[in-house]
PDB file of N, CA and C in Angstrom:
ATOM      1  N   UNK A   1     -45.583   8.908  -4.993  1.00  0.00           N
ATOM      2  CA  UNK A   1     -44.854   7.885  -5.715  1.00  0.00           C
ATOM      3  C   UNK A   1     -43.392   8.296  -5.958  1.00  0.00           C
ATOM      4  N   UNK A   2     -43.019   9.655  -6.132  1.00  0.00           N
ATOM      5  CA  UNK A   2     -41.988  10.465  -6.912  1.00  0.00           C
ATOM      6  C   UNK A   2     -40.950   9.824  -5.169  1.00  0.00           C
ATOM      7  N   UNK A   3     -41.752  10.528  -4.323  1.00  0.00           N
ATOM      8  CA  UNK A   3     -40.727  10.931  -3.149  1.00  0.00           C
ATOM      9  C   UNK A   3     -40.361   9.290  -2.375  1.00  0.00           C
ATOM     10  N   UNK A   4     -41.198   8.021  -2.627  1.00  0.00           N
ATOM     11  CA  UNK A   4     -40.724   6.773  -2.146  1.00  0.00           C
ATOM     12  C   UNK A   4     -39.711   6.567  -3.152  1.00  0.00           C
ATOM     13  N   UNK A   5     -39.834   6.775  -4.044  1.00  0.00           N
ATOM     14  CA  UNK A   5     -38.506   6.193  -5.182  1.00  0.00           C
ATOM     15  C   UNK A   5     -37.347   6.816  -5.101  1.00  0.00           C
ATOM     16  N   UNK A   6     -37.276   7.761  -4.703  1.00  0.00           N
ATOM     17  CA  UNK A   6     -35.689   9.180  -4.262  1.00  0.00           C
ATOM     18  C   UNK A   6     -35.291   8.740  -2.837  1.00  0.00           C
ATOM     19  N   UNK A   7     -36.435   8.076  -2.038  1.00  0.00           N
ATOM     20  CA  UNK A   7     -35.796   7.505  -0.934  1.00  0.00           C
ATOM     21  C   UNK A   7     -35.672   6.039  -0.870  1.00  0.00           C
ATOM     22  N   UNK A   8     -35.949   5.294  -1.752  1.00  0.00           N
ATOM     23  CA  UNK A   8     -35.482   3.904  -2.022  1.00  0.00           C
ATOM     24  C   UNK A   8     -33.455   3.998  -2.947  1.00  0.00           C
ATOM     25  N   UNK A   9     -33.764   4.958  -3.901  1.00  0.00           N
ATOM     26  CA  UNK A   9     -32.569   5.093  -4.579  1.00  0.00           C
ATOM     27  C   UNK A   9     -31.022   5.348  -3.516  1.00  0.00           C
ATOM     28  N   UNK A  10     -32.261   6.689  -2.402  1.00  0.00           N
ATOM     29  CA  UNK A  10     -31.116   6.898  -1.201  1.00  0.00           C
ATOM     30  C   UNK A  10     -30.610   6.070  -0.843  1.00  0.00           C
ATOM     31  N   UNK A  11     -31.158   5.384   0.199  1.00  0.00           N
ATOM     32  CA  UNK A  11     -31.252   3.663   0.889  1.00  0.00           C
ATOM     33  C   UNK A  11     -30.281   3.398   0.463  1.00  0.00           C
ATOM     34  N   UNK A  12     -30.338   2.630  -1.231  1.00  0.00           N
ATOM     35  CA  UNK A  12     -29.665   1.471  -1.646  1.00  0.00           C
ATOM     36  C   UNK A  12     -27.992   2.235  -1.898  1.00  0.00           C
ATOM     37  N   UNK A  13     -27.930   3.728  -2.370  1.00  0.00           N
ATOM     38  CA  UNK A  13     -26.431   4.660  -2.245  1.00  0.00           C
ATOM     39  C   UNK A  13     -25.971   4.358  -1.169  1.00  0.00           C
ATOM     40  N   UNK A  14     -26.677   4.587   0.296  1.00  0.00           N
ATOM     41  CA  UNK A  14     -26.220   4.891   1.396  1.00  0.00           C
ATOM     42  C   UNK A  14     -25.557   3.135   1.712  1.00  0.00           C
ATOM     43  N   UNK A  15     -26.348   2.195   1.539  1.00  0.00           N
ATOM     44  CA  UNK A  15     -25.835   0.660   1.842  1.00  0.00           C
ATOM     45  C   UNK A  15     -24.607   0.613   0.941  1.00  0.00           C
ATOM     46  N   UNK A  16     -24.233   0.583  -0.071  1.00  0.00           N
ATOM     47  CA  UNK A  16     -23.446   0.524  -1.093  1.00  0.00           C
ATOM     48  C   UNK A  16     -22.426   1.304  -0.797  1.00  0.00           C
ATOM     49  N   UNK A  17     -22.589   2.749   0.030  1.00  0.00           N
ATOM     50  CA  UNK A  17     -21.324   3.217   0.653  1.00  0.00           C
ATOM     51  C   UNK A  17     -20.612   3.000   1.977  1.00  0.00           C
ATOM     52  N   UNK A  18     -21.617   2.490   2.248  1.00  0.00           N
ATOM     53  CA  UNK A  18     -21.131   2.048   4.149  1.00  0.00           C
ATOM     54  C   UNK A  18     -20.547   0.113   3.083  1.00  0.00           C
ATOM     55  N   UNK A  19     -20.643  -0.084   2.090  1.00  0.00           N
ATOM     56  CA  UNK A  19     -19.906  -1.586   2.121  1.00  0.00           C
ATOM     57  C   UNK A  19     -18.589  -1.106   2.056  1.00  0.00           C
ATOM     58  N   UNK A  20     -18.717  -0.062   1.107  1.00  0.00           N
ATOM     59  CA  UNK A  20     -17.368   0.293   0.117  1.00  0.00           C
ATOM     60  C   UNK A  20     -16.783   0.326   1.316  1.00  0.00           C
ATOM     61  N   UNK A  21     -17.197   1.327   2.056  1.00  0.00           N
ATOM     62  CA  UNK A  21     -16.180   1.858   3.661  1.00  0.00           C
ATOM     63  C   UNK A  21     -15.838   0.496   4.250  1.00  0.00           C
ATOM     64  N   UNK A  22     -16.556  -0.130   4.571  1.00  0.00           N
ATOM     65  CA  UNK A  22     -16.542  -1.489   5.284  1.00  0.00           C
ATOM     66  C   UNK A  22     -15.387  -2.298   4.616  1.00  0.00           C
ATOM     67  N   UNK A  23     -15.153  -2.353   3.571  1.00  0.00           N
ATOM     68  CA  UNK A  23     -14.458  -3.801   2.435  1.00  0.00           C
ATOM     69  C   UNK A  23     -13.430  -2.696   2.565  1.00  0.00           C
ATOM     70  N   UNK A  24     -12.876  -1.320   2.234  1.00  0.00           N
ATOM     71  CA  UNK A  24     -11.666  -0.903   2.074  1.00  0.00           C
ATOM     72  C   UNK A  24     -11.322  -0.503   3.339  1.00  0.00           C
ATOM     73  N   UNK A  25     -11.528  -0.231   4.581  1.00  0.00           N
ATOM     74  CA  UNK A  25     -11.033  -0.241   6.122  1.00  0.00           C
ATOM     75  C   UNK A  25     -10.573  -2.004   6.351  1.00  0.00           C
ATOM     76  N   UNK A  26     -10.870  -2.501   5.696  1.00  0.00           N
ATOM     77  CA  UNK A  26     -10.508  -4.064   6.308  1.00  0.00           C
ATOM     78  C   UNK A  26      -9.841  -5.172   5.272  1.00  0.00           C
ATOM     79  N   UNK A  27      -9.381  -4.037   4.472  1.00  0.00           N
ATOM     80  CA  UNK A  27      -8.334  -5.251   3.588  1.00  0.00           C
ATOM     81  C   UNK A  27      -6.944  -4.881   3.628  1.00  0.00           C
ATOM     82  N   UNK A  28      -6.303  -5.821   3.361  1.00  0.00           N
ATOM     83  CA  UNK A  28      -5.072  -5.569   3.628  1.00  0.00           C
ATOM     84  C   UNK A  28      -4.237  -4.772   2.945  1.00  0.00           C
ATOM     85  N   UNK A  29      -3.073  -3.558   3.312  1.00  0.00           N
ATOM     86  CA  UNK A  29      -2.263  -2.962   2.652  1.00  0.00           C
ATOM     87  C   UNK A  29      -1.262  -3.498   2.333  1.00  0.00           C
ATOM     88  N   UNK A  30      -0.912  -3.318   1.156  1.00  0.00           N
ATOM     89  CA  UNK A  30       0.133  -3.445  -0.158  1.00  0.00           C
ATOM     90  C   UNK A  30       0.787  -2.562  -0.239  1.00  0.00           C
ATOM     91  N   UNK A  31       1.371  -2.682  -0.998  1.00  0.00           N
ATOM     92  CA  UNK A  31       2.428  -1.182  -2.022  1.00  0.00           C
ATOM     93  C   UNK A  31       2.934  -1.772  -3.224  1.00  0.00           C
ATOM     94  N   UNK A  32       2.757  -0.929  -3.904  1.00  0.00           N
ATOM     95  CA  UNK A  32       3.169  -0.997  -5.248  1.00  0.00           C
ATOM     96  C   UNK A  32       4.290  -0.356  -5.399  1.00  0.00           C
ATOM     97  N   UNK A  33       5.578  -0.622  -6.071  1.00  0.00           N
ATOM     98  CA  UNK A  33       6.496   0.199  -6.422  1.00  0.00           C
ATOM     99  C   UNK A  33       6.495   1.024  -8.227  1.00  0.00           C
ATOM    100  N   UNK A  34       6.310   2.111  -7.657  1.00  0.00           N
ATOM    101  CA  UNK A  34       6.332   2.914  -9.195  1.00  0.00           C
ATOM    102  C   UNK A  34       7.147   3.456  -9.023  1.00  0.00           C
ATOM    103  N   UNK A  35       8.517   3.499  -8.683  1.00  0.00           N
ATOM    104  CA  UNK A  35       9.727   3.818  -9.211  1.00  0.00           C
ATOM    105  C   UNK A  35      10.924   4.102  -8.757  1.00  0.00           C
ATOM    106  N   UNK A  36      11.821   3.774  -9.020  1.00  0.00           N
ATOM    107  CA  UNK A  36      12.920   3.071  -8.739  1.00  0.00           C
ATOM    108  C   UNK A  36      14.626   4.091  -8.933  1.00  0.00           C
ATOM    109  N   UNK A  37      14.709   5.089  -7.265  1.00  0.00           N
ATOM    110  CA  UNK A  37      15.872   6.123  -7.506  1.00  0.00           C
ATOM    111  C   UNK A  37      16.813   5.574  -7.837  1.00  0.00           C
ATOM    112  N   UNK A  38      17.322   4.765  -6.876  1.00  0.00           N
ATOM    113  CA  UNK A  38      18.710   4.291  -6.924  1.00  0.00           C
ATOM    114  C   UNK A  38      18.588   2.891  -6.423  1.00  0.00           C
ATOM    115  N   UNK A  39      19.768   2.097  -6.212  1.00  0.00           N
ATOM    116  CA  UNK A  39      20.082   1.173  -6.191  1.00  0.00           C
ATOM    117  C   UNK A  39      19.013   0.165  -4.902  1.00  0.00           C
ATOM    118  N   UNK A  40      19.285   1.474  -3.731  1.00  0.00           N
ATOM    119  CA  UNK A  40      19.050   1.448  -2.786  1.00  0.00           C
ATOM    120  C   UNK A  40      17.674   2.036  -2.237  1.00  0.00           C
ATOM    121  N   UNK A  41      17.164   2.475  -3.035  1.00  0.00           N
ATOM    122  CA  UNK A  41      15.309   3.049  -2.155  1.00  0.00           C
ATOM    123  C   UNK A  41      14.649   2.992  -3.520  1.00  0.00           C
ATOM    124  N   UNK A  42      13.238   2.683  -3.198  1.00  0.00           N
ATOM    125  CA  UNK A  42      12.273   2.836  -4.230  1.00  0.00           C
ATOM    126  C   UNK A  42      11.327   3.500  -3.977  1.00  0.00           C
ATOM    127  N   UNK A  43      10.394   3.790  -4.574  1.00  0.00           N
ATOM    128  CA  UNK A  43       9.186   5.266  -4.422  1.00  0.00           C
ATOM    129  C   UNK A  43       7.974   3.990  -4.394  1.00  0.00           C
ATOM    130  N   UNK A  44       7.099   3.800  -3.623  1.00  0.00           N
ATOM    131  CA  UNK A  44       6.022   2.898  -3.537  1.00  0.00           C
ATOM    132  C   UNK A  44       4.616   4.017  -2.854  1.00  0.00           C
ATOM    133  N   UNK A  45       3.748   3.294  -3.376  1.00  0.00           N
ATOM    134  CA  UNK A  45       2.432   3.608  -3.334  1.00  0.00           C
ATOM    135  C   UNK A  45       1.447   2.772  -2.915  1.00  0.00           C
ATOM    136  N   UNK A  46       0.458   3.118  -2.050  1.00  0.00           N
ATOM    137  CA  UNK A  46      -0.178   2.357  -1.468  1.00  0.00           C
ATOM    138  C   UNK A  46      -1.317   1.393  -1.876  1.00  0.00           C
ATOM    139  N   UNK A  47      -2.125   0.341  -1.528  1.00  0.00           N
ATOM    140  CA  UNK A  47      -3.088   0.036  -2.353  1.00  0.00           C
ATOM    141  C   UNK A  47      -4.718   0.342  -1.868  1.00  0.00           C
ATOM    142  N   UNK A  48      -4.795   0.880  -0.548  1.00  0.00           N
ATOM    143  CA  UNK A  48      -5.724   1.638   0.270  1.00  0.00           C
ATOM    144  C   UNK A  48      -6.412   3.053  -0.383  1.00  0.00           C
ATOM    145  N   UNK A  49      -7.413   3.260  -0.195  1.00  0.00           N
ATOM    146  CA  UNK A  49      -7.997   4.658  -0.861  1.00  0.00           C
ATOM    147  C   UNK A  49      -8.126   5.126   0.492  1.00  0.00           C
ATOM    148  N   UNK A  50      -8.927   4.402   1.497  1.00  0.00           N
ATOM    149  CA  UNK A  50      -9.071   5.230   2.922  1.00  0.00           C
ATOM    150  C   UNK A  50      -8.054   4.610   3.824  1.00  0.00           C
ATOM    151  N   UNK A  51      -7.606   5.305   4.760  1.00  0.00           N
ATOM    152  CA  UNK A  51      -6.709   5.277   5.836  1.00  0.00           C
ATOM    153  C   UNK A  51      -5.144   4.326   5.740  1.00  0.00           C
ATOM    154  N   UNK A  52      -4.789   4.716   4.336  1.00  0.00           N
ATOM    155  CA  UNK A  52      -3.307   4.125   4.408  1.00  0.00           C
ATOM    156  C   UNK A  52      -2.531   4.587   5.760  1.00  0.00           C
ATOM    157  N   UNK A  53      -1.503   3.784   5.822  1.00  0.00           N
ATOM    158  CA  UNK A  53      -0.383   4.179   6.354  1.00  0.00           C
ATOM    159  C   UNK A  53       0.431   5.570   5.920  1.00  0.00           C
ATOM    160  N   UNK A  54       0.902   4.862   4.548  1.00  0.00           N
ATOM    161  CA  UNK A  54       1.136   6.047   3.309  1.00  0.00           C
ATOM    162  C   UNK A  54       0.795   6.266   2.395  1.00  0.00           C
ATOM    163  N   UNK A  55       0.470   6.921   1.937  1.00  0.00           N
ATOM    164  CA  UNK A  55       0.072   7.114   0.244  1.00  0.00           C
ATOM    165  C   UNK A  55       0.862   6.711  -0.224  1.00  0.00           C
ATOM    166  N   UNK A  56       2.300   7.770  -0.220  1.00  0.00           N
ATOM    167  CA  UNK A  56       3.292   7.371  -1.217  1.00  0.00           C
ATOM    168  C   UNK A  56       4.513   7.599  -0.234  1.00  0.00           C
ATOM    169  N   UNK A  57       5.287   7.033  -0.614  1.00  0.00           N
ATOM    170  CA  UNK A  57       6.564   6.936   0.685  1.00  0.00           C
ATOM    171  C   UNK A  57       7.839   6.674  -0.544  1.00  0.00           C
ATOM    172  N   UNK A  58       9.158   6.652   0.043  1.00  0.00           N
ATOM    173  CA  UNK A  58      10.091   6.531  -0.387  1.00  0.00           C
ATOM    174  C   UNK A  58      10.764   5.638   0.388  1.00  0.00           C
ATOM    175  N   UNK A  59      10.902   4.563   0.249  1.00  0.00           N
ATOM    176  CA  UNK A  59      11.772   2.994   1.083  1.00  0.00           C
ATOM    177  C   UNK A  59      13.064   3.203   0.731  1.00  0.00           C
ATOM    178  N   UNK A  60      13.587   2.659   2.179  1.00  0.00           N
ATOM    179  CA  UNK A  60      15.162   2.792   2.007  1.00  0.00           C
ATOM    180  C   UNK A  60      15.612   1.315   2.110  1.00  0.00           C
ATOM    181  N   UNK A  61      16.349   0.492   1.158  1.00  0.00           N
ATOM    182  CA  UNK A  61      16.220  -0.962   1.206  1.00  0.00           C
ATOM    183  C   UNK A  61      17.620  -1.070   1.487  1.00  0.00           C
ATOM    184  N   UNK A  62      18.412  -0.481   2.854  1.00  0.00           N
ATOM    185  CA  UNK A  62      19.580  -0.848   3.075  1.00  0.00           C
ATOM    186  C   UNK A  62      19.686  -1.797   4.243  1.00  0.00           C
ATOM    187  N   UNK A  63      20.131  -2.985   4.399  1.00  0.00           N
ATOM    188  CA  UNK A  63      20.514  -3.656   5.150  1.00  0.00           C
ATOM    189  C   UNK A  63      18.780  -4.147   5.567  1.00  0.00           C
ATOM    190  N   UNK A  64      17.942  -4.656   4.436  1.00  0.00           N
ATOM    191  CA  UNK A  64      16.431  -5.058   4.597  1.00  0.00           C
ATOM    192  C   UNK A  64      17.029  -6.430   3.843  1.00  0.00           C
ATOM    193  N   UNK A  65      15.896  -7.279   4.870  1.00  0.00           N
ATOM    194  CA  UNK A  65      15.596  -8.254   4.451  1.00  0.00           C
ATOM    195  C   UNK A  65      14.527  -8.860   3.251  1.00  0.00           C
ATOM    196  N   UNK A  66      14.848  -9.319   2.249  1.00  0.00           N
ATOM    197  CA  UNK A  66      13.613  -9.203   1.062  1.00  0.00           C
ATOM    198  C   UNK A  66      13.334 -10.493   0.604  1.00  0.00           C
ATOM    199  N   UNK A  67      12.550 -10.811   1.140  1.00  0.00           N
ATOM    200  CA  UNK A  67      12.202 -12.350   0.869  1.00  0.00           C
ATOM    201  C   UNK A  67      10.665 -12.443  -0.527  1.00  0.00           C
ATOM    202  N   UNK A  68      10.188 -13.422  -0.929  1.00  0.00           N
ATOM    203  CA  UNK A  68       9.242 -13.737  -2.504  1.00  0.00           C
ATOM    204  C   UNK A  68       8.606 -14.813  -0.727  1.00  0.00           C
ATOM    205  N   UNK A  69       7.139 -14.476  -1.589  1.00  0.00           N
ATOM    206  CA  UNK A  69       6.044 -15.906  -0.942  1.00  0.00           C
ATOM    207  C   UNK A  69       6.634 -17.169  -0.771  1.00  0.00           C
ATOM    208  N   UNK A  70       7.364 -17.495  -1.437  1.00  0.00           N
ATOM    209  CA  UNK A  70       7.775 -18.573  -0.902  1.00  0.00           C
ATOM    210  C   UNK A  70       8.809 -18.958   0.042  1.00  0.00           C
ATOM    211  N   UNK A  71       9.473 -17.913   0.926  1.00  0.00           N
ATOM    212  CA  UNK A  71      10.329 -17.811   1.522  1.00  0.00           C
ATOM    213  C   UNK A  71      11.843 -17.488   1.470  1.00  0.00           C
ATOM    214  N   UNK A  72      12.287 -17.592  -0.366  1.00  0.00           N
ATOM    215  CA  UNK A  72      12.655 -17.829  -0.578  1.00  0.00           C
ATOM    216  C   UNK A  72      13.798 -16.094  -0.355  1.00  0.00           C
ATOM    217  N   UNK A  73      15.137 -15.642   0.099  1.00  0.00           N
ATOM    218  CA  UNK A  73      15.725 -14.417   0.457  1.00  0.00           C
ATOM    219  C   UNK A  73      16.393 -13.947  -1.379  1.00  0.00           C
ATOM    220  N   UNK A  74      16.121 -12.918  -1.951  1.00  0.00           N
ATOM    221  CA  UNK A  74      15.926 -12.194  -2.698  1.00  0.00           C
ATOM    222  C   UNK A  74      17.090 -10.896  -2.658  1.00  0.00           C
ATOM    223  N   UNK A  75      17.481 -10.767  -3.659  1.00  0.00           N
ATOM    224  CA  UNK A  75      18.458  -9.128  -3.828  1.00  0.00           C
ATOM    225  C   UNK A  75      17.667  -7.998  -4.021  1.00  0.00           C
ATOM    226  N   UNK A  76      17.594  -6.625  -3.334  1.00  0.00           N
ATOM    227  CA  UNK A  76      16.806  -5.939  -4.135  1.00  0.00           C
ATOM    228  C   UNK A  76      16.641  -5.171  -5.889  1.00  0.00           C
ATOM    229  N   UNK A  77      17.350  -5.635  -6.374  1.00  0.00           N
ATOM    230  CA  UNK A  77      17.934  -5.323  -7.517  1.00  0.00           C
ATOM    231  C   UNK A  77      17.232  -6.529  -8.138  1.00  0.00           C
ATOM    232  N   UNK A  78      16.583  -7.220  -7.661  1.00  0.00           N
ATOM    233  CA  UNK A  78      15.286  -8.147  -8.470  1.00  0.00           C
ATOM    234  C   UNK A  78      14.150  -7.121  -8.515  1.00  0.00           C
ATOM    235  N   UNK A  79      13.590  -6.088  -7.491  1.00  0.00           N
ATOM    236  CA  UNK A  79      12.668  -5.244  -7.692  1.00  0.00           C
ATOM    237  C   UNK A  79      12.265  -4.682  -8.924  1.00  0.00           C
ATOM    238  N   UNK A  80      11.328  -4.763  -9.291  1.00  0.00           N
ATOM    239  CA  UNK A  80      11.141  -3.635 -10.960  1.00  0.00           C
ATOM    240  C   UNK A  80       9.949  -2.916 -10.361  1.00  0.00           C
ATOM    241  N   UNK A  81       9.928  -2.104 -11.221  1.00  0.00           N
ATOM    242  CA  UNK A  81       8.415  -1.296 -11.015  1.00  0.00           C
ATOM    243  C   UNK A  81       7.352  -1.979 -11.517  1.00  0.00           C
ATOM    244  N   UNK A  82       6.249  -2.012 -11.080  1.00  0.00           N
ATOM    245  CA  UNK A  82       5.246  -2.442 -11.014  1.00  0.00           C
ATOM    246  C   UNK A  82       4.861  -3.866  -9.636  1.00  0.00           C
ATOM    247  N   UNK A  83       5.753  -4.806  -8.982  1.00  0.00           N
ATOM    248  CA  UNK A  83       5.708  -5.497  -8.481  1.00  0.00           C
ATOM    249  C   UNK A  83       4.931  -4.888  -7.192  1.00  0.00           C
ATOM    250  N   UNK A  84       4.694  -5.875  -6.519  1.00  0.00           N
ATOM    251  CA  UNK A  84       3.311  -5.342  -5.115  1.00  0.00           C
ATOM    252  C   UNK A  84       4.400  -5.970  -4.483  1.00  0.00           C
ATOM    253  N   UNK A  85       4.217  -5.371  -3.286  1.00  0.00           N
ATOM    254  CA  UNK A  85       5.050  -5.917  -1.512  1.00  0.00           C
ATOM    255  C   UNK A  85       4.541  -5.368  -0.659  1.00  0.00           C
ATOM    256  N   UNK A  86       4.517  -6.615   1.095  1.00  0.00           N
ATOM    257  CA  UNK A  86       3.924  -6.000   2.138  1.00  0.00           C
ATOM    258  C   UNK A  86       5.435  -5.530   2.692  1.00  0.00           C
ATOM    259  N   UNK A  87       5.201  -4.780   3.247  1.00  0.00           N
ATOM    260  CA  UNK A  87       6.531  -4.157   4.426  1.00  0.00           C
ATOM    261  C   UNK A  87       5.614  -3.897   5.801  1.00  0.00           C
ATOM    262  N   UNK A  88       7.120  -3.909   6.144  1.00  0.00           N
ATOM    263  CA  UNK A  88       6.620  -3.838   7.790  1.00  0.00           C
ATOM    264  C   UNK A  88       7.430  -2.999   8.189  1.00  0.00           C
ATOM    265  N   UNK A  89       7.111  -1.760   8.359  1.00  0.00           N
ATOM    266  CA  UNK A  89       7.675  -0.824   8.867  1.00  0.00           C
ATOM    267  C   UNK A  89       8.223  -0.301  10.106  1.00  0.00           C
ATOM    268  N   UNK A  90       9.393   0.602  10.273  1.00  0.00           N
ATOM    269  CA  UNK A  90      10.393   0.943  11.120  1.00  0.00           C
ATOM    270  C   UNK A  90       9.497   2.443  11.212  1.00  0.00           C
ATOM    271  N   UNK A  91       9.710   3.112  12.546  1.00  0.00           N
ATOM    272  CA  UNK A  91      10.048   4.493  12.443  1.00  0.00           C
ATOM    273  C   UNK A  91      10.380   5.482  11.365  1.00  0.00           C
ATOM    274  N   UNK A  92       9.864   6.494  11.005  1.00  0.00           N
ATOM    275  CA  UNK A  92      10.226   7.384   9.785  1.00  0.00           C
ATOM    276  C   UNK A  92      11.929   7.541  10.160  1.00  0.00           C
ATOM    277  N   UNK A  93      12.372   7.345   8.779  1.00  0.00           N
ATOM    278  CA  UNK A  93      13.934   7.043   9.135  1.00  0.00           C
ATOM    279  C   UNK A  93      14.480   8.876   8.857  1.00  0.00           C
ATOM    280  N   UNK A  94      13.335   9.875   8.012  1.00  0.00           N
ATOM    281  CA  UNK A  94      14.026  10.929   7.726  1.00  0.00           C
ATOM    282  C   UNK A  94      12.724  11.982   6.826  1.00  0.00           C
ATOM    283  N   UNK A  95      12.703  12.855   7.287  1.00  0.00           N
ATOM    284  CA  UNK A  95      11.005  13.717   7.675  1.00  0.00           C
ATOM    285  C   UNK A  95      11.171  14.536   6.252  1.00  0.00           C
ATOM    286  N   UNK A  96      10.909  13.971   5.185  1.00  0.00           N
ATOM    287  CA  UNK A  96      10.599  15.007   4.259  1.00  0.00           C
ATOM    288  C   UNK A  96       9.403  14.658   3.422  1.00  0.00           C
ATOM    289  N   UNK A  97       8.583  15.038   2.120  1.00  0.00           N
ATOM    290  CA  UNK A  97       7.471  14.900   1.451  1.00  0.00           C
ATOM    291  C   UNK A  97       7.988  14.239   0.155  1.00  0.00           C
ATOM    292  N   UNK A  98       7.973  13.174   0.084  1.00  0.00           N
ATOM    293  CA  UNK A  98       7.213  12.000   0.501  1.00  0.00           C
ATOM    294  C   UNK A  98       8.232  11.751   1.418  1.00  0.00           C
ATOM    295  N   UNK A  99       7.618  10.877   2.789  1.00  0.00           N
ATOM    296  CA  UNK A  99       8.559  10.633   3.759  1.00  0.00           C
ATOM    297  C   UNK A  99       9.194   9.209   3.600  1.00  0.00           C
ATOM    298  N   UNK A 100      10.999   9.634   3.765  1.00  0.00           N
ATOM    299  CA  UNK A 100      11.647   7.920   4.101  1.00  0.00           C
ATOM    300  C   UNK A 100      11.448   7.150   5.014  1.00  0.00           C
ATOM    301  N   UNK A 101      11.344   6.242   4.703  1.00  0.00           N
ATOM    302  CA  UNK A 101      10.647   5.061   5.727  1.00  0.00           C
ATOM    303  C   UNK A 101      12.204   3.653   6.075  1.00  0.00           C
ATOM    304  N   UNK A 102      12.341   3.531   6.753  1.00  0.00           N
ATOM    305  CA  UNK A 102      13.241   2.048   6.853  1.00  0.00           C
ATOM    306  C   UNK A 102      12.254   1.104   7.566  1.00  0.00           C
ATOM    307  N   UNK A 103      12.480  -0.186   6.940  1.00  0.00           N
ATOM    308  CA  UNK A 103      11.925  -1.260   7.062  1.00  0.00           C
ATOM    309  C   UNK A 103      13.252  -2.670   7.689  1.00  0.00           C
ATOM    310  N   UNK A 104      12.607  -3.694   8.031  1.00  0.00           N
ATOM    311  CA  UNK A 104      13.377  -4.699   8.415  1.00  0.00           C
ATOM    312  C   UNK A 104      13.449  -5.899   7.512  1.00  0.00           C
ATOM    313  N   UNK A 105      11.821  -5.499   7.000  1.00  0.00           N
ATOM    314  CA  UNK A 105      11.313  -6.886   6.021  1.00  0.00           C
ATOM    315  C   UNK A 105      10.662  -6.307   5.177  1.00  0.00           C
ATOM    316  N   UNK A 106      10.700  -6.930   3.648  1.00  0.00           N
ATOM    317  CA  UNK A 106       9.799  -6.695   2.580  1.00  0.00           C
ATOM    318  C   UNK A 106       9.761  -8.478   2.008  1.00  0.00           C
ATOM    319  N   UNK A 107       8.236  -8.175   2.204  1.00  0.00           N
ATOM    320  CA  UNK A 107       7.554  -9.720   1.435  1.00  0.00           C
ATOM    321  C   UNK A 107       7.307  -9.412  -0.417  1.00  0.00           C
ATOM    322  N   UNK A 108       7.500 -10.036  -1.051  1.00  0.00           N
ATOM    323  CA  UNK A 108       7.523 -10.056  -2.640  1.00  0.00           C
ATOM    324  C   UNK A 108       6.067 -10.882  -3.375  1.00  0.00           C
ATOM    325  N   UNK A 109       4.946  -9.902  -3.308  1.00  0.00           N
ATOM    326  CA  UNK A 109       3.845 -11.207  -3.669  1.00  0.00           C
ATOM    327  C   UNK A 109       4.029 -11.240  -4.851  1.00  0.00           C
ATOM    328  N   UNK A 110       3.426 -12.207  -5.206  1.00  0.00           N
ATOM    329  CA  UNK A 110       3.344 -12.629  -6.574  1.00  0.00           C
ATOM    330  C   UNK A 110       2.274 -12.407  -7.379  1.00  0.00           C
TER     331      UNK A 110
END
């Protein structure tokens, strides 16, 4: 009786971790900005636990395009910390920990 119930409990762990894997490999990445150097780059963080792009990166928002959901083109100096954005990333613009990234576009969700 002992040893069907330790392998029913298994079972239902093992399903419950192959979802988790399943639902976070297949949703979409975000970034969060938690904080804000200068005028011009912000420190963002990812919203992925498995297989980000980046964890944490440092954006360089010079000569980027920054548009809100509604299409609408945006200054980056509207940015605050805490706001979520997708980017679409360029080539590492400059190899250090956390690495700079340049982008072309940043979307502003709401």
């Amino acid at each position: 009786m002992k040893n069907y119930f330790f392998r029913y409990i298994l079972t239902i762990l093992i399903v419950i971790g192959l979802i988790f894997i399943f639902v976070e490999l297949n949703k979409g990445e975000t970034f969060t900005i938690v904080g804000k150097e200068v005028e011009t780059s912000v420190w963002i963080e990812s919203n992925k636990l498995l297989n980000p792009s980046y964890k944490r990166a440092t954006l360089d928002l010079k000569n980027v395009h920054i548009v809100n959901t509604s299409g609408n083109e945006i200054d980056s100096s509207e940015l605050v910390i805490g706001d979520k954005i997708k980017v679409d990333f360029e080539p590492i613009a400059l190899l250090s920990d956390p690495p700079v990234l340049s982008t072309g576009k940043v979307i502003l969700l709401d």
